[in-house]
N, C-alpha and C. Protein backbone atom coordinates (compact mmCIF):
# COMPACT_ATOMS: atom_id res chain seq x y z
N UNK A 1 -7.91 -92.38 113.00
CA UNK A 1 -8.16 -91.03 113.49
C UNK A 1 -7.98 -90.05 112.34
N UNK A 2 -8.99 -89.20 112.33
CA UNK A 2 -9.05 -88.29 111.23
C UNK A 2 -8.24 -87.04 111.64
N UNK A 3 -7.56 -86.40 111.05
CA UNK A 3 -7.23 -84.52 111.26
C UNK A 3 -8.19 -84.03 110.69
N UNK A 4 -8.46 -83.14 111.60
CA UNK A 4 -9.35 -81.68 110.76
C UNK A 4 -8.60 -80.24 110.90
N UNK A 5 -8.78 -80.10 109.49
CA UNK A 5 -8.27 -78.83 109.71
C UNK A 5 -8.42 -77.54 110.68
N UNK A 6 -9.33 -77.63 111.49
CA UNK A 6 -9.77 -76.93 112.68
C UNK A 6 -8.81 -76.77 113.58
N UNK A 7 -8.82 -78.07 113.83
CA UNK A 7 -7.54 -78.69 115.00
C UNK A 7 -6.25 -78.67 114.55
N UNK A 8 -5.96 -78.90 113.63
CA UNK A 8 -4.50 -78.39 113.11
C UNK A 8 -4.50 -76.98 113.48
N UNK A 9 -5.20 -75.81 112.87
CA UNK A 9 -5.28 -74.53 112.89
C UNK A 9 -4.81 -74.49 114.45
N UNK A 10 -5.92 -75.01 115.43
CA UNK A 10 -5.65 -74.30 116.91
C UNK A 10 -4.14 -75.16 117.55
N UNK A 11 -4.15 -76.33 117.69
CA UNK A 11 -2.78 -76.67 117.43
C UNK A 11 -1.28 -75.68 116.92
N UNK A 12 -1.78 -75.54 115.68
CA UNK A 12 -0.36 -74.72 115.70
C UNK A 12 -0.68 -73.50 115.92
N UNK A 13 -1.74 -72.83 116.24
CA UNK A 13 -1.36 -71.17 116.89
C UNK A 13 -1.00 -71.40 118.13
N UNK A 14 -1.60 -72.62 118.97
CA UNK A 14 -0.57 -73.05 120.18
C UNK A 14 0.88 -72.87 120.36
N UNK A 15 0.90 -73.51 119.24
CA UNK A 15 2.53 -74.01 119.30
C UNK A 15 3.09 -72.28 118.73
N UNK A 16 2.26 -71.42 117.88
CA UNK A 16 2.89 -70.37 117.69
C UNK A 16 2.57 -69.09 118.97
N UNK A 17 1.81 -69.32 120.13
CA UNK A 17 1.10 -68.53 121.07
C UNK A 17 2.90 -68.11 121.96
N UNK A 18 3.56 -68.74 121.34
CA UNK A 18 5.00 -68.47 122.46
C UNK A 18 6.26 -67.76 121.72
N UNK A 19 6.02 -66.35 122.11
CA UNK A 19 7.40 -65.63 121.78
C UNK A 19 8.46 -65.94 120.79
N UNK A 20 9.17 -66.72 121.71
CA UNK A 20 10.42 -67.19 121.53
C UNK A 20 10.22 -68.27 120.27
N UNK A 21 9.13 -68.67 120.35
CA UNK A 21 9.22 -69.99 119.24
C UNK A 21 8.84 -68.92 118.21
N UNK A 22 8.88 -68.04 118.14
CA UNK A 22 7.94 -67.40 116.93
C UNK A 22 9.84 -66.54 116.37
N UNK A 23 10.29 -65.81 117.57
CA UNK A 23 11.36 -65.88 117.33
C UNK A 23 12.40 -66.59 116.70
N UNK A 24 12.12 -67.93 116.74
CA UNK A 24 12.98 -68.76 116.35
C UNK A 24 12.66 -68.91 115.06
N UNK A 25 11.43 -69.38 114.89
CA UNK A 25 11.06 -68.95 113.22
C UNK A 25 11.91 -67.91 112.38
N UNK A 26 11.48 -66.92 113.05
CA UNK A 26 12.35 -65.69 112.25
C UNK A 26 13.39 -65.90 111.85
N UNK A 27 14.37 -66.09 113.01
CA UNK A 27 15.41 -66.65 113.12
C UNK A 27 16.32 -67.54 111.70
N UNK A 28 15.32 -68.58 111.28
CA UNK A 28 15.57 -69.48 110.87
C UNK A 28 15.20 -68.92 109.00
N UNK A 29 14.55 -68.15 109.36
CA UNK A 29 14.17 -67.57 107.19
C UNK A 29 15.75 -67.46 106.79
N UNK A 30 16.96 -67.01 107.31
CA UNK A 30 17.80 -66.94 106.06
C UNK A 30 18.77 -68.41 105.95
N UNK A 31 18.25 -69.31 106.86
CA UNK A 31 18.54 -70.80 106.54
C UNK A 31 18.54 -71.53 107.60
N UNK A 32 19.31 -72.44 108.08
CA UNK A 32 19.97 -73.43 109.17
C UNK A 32 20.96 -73.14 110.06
N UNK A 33 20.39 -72.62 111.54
CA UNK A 33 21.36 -72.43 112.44
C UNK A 33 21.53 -73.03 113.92
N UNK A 34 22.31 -73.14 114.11
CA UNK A 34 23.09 -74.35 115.58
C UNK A 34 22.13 -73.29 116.80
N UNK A 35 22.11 -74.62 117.49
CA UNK A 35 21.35 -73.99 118.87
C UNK A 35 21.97 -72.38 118.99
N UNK A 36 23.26 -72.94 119.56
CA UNK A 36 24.56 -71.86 119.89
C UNK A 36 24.53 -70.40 119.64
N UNK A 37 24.12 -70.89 117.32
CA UNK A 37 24.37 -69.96 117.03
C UNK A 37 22.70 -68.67 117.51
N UNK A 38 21.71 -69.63 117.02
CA UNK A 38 20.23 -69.35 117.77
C UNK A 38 20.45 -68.20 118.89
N UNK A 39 21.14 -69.30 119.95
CA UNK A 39 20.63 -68.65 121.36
C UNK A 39 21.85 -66.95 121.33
N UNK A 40 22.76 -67.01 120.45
CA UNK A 40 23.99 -65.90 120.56
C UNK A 40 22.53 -65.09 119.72
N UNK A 41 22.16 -65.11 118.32
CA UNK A 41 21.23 -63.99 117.74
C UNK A 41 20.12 -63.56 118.42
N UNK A 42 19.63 -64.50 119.31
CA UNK A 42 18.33 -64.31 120.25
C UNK A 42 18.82 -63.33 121.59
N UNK A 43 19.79 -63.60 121.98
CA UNK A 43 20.57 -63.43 123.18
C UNK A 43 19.16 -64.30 124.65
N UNK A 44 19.52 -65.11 124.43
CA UNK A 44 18.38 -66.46 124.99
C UNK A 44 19.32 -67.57 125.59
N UNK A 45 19.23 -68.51 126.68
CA UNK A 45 19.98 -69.17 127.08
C UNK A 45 19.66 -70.28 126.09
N UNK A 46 20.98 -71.02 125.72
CA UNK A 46 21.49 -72.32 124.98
C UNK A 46 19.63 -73.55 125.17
N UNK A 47 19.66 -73.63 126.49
CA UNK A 47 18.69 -74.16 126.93
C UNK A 47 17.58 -74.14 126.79
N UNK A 48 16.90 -73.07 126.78
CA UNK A 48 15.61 -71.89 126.21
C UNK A 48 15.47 -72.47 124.84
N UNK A 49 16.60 -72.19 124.03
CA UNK A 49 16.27 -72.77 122.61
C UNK A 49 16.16 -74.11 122.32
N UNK A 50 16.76 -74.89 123.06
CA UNK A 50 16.70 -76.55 122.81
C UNK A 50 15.25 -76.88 123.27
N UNK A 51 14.73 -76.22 124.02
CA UNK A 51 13.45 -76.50 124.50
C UNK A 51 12.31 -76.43 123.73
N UNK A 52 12.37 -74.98 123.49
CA UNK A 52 11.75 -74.32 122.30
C UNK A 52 11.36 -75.02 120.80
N UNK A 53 12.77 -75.40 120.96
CA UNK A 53 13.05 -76.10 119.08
C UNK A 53 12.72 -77.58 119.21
N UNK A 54 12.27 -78.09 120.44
CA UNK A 54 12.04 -79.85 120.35
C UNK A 54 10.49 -79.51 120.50
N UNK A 55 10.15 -78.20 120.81
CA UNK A 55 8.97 -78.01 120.59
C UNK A 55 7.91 -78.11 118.98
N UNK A 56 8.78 -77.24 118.87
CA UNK A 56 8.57 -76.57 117.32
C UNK A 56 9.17 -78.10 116.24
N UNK A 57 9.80 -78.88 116.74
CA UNK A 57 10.62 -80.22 115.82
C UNK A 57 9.13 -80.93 115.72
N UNK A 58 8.54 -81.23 117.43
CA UNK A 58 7.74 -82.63 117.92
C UNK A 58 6.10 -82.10 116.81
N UNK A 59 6.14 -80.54 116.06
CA UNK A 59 4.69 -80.33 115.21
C UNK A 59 5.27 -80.34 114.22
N UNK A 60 6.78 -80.65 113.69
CA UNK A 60 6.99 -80.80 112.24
C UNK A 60 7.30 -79.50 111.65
N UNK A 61 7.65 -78.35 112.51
CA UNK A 61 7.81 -77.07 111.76
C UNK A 61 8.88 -77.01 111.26
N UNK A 62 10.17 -77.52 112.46
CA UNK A 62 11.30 -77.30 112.05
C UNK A 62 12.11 -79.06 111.64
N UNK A 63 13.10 -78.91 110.73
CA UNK A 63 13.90 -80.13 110.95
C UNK A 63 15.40 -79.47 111.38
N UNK A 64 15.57 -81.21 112.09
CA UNK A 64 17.12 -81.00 112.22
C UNK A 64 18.12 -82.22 111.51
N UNK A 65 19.15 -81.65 111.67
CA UNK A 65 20.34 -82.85 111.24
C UNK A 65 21.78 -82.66 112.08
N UNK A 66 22.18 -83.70 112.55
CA UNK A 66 23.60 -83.69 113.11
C UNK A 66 24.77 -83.88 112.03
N UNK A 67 25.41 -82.51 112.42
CA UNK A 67 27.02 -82.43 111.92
C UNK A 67 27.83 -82.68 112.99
N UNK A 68 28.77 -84.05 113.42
CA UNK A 68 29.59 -83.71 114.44
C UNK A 68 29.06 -83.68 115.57
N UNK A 69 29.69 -82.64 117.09
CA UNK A 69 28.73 -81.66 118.30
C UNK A 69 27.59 -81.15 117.68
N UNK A 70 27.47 -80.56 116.95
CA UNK A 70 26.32 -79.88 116.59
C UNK A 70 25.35 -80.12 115.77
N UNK A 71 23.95 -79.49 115.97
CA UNK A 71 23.01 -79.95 115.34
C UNK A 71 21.89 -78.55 115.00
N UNK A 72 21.99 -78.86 114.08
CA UNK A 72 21.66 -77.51 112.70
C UNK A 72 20.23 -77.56 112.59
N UNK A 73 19.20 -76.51 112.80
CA UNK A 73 17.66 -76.69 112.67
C UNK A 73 17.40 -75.75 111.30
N UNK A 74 16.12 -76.22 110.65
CA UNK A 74 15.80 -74.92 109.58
C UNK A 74 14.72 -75.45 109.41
N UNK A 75 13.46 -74.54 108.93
CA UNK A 75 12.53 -74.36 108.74
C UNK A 75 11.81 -76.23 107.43
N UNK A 76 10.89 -76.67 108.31
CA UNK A 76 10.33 -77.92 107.05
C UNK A 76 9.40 -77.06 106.00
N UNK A 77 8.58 -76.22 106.55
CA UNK A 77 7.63 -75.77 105.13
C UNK A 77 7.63 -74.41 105.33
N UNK A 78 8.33 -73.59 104.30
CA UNK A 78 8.23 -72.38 104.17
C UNK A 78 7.45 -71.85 104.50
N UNK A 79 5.82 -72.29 103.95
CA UNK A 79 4.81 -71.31 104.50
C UNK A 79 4.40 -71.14 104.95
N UNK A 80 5.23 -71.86 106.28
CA UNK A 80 5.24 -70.69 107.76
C UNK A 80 5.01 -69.37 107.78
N UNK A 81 6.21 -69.24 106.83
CA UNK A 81 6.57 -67.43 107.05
C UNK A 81 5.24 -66.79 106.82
N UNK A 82 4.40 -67.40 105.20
CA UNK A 82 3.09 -66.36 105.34
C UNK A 82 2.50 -66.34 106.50
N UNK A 83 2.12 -67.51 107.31
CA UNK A 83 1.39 -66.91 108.74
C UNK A 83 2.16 -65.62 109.48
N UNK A 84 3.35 -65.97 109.41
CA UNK A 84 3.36 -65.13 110.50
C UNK A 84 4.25 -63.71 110.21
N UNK A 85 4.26 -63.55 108.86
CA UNK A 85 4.07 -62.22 107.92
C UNK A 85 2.63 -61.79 108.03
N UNK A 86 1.52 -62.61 107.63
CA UNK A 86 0.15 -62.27 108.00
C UNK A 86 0.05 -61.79 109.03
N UNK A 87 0.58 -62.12 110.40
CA UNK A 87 0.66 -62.09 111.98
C UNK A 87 0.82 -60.63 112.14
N UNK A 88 2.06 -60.08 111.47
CA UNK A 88 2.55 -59.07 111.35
C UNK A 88 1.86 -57.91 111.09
N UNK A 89 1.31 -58.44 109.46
CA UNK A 89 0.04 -57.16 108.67
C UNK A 89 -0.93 -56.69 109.70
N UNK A 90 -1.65 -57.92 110.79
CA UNK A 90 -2.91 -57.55 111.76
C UNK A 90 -2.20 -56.47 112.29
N UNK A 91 -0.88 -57.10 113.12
CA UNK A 91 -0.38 -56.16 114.05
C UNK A 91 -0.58 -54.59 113.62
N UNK A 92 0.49 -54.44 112.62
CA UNK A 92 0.66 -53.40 111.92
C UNK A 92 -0.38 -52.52 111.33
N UNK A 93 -2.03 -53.24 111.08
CA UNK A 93 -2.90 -52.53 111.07
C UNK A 93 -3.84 -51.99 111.93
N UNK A 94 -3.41 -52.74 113.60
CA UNK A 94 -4.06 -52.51 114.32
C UNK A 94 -3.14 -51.32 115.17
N UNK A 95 -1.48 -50.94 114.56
CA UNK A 95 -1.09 -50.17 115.07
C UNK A 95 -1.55 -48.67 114.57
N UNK A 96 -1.85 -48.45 113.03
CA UNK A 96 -2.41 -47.19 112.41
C UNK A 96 -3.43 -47.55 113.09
N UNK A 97 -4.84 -48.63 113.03
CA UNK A 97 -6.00 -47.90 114.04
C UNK A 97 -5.75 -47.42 115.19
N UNK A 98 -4.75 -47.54 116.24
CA UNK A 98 -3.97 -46.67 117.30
C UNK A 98 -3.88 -45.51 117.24
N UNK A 99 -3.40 -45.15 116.17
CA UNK A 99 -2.43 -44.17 115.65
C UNK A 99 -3.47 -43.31 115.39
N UNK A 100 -4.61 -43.57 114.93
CA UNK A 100 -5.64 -43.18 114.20
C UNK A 100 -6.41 -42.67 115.41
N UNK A 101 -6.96 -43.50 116.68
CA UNK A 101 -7.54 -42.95 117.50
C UNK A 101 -6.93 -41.94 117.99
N UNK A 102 -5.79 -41.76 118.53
CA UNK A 102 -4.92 -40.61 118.82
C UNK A 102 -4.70 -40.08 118.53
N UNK A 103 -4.81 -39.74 117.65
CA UNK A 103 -4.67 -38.48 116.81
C UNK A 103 -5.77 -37.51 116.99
N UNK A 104 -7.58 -38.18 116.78
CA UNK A 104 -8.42 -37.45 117.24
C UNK A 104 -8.65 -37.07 118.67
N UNK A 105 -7.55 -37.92 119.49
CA UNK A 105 -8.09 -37.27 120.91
C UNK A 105 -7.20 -35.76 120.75
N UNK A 106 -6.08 -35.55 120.09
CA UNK A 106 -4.89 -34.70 120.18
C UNK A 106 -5.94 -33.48 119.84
């Protein structure tokens, strides 16, 4: 079975089409953090994130490793973040064209 890059593409905007997983990304840029600590910065139930993150584990975004009780997730390929810094720029330019229409109705 071949991958095409097509299907990768729609694949992971799937897997990025959900909030919270996109959240968790964020989350995760200044390194490796415990469900626990996750769901306390998210303010998200413990549960929500384990869900989330076996999500985001089962496409290879994130890895984990067990210390002990706990088990520590962080980002597998950085350049995640450009997508969804890119994600951001649309937003952010589609907020000045907003900004922009409204102004001429004013």
């Amino acid at each position: 079975m071949s991958l095409k890059p097509s299907s990768f593409k729609a694949d992971l905007f799937k897997v990025l089409s959900n909030p919270v997983r996109i959240q968790i990304l964020d989350a995760l840029r200044t390194g490796e953090r415990s469900v626990n600590d996750l769901a306390e910065w998210l303010e998200i139930e413990p549960s929500s994130i384990s869900q989330q993150l076996a999500v985001l584990r089962s496409r290879n975004l994130v890895s984990s490793r067990k210390q002990g009780n706990f088990v520590f997730y962080s980002i597998r390929d950085p350049a995640i973040f450009k997508i969804l810094d890119a994600a951001l720029e649309v937003f952010n330019n589609h907020l000045v064209d907003v900004r922009d229409a409204l102004e001429k109705l004013a």
